[in-house]
Protein backbone atom coordinates (compact mmCIF):
# COMPACT_ATOMS: atom_id res chain seq x y z
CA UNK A 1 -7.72 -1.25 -5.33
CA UNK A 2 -6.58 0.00 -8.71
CA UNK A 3 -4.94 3.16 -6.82
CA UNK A 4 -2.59 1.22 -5.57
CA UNK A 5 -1.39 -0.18 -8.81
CA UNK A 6 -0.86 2.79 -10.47
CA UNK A 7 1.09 4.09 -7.40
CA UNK A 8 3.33 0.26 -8.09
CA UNK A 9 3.51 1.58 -11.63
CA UNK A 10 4.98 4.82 -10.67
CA UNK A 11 7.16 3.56 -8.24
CA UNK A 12 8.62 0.96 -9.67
CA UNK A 13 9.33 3.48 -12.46
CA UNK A 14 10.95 6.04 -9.96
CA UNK A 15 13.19 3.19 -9.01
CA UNK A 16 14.74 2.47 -12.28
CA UNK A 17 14.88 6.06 -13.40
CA UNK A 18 15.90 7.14 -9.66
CA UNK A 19 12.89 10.00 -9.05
CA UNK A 20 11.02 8.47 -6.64
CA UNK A 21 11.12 11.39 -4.64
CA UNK A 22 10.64 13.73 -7.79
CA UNK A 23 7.32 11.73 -8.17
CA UNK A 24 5.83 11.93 -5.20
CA UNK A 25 6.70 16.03 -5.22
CA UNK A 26 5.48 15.73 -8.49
CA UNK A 27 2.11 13.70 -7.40
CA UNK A 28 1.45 16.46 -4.88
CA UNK A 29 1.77 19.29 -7.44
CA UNK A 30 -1.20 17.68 -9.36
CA UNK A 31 -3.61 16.86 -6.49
CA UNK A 32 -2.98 20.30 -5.61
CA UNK A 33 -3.86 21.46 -9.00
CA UNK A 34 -7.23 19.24 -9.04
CA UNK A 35 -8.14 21.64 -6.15
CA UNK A 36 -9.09 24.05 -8.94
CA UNK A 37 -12.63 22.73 -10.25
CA UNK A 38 -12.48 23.89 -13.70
CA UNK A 39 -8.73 21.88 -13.94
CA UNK A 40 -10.94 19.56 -12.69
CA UNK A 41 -14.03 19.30 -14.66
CA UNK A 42 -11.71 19.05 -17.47
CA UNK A 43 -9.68 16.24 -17.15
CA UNK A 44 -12.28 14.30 -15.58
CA UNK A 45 -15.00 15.24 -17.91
CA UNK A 46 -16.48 12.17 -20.00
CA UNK A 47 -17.34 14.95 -22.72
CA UNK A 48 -13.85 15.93 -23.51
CA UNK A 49 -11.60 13.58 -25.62
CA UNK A 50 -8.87 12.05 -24.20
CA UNK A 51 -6.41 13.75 -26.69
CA UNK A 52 -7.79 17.11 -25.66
CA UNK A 53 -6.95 16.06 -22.24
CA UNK A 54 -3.29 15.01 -23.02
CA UNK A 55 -2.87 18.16 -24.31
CA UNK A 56 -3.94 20.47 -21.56
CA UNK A 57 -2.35 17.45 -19.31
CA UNK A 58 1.18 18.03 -21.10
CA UNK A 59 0.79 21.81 -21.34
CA UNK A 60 -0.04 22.58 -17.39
CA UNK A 61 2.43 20.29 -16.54
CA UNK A 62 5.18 20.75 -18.94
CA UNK A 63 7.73 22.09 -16.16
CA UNK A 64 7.67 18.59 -14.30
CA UNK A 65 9.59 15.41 -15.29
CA UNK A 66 8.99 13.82 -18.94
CA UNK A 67 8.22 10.61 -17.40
CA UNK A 68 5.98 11.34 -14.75
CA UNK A 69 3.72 14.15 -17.70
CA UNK A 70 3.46 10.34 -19.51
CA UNK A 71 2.31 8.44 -16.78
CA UNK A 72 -0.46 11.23 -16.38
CA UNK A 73 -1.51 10.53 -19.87
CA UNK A 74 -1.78 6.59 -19.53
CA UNK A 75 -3.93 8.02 -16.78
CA UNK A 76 -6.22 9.80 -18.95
CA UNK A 77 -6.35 7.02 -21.43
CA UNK A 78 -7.71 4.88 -18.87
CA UNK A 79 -10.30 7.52 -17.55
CA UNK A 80 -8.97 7.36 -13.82
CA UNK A 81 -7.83 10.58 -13.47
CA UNK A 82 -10.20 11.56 -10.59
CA UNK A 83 -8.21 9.00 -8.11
CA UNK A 84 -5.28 10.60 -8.36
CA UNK A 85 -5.53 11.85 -4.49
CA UNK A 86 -5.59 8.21 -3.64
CA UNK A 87 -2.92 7.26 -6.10
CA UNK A 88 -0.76 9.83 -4.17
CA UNK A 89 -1.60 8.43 -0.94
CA UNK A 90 -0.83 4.71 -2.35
CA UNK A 91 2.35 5.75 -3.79
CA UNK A 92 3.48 7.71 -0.03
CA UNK A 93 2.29 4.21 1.51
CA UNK A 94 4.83 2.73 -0.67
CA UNK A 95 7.53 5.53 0.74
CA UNK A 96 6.38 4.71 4.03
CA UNK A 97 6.81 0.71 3.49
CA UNK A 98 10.82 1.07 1.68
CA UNK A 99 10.91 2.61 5.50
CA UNK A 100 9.10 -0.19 7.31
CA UNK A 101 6.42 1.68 8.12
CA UNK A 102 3.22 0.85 7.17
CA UNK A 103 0.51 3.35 7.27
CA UNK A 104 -2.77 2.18 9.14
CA UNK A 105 -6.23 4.08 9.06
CA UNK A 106 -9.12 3.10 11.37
CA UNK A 107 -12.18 4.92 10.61
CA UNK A 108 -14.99 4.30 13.29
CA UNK A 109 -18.24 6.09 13.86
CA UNK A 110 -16.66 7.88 17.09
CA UNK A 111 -13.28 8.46 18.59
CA UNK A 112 -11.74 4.81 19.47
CA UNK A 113 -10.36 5.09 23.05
CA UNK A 114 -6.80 4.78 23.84
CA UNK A 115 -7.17 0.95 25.17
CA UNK A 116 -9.20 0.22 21.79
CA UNK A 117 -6.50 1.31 19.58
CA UNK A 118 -3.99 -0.57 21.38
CA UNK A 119 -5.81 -3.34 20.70
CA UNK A 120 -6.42 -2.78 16.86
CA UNK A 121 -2.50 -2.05 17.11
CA UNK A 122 -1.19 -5.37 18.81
CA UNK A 123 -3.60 -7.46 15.98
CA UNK A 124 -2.04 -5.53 13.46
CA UNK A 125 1.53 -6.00 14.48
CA UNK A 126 0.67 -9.66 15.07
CA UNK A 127 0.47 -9.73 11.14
CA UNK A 128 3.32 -7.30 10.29
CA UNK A 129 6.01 -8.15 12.37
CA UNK A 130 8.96 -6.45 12.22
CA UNK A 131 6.99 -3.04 10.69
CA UNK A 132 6.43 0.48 12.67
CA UNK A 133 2.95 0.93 12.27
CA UNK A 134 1.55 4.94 11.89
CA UNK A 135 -1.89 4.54 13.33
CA UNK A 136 -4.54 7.01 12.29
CA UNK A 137 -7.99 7.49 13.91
CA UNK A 138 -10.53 8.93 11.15
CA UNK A 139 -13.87 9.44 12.52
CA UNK A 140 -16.89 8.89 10.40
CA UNK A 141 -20.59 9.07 11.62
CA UNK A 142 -21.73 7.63 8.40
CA UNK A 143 -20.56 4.19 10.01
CA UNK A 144 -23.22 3.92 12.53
CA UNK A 145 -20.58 1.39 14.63
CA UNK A 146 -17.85 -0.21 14.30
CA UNK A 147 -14.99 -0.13 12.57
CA UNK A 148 -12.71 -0.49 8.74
CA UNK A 149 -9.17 -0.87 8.89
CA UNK A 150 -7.27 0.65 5.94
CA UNK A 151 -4.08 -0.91 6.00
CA UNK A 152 -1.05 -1.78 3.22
CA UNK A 153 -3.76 -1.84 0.38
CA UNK A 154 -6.07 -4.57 1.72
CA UNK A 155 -9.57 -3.13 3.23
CA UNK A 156 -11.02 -5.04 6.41
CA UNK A 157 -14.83 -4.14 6.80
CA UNK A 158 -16.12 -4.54 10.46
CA UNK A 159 -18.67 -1.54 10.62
CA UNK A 160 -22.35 -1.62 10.79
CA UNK A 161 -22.71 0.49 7.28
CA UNK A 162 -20.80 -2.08 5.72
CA UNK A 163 -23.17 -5.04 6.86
CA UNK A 164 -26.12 -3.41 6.13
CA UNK A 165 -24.77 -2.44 2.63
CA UNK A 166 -23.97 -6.33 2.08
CA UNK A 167 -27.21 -7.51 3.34
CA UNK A 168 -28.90 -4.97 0.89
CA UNK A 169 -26.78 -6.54 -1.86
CA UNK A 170 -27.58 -9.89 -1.31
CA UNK A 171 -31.47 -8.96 -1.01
C-alpha cells in the first residue's frame, strides 16, 4: 500500500525534526482542503503540470511548516496526490501504533454481531500480542458476504466480492 509509505516518510521525518504532531494537524488541514473540488481538480488533474501544481501547492499552503509544504510537492511529482485521505489515515495508524494501539477495520456486507467481532478480535490479538486493538465495524453491501480485515497496513480478503473479482481475473 503506497499510502502507507508516504505516511513512514512523513513520520519518520516528524521524528527527526520533532513535528509529528504538527504533521498530522497539518495532514488534516489538506484533506480538508481537497473537500473543495476545484482545489481538487487541480492538483489532481493530469492536464496541469506538476510545476503549476507546486506552485498553487506552496501558495495555499504557505502558512504551514516548510517541511511538510515539501513533502506535498514530492507528492505532486509522483502524481499521488489524490490518496492523501489515506496517507492521513496511515500516518494516524502510525500515532496510534507509537501508542500500542493498532487500528483494525472490518468491513462486512452487514453489521457483524457482538460474538462475531469477538472472534475477529481474539485472532487478531493472537497475532499482536501485547497491542490494544481499536476495532471498527464498516458496513459495505457491495461485499455480498463476508468479510476484509484492514489492519496495520496488511489487507486480508475473506469476502465474496473479493473471490469473485479473483476468479474473474484468473478467467
Amino acid at each position: 500500500m503506497v499510502e502507507l509509505e508516504y505516511a513512514k516518510a512523513l513520520y519518520d521525518l516528524g521524528n527527526e525534526e520533532n513535528k509529528v504532531n504538527l504533521f498530522s494537524d497539518s495532514l488534516s488541514t489538506v484533506v480538508e482542503t481537497l473537500k473543495n473540488k476545484e482545489f481538487y481538480d487541480v492538483v489532481t488533474s493530469p492536464t496541469i503540470d506538476k510545476i503549476s501544481k507546486k506552485n498553487v501547492i506552496r501558495n495555499v499552503y504557505k502558512s504551514l511548516d516548510n517541511t511538510f509544504v515539501d513533502f506535498l510537492c514530492v507528492v505532486i511529482d509522483h502524481n499521488r496526490f489524490s490518496i492523501m485521505e489515506s496517507i492521513k489515515n496511515e500516518y494516524n495508524n502510525l500515532l496510534l501504533a507509537e501508542k500500542g494501539i493498532i487500528n483494525v477495520e472490518i468491513i462486512s456486507a452487514k453489521e457483524l454481531t457482538k460474538a462475531q467481532l469477538e472472534n475477529v478480535e481474539k485472532a487478531l490479538m493472537e497475532k499482536y500480542k501485547g497491542k490494544k486493538l481499536d476495532i471498527n465495524n464498516i458496513v459495505n453491501q457491495d461485499l455480498i458476504g463476508g468479510i476484509q480485515i484492514l489492519c496495520n497496513g496488511e489487507s486480508l480478503d475473506m469476502s465474496l466480492k473479493g473471490f469473485l473479482d479473483n476468479l474473474r481475473v484468473s478467467l
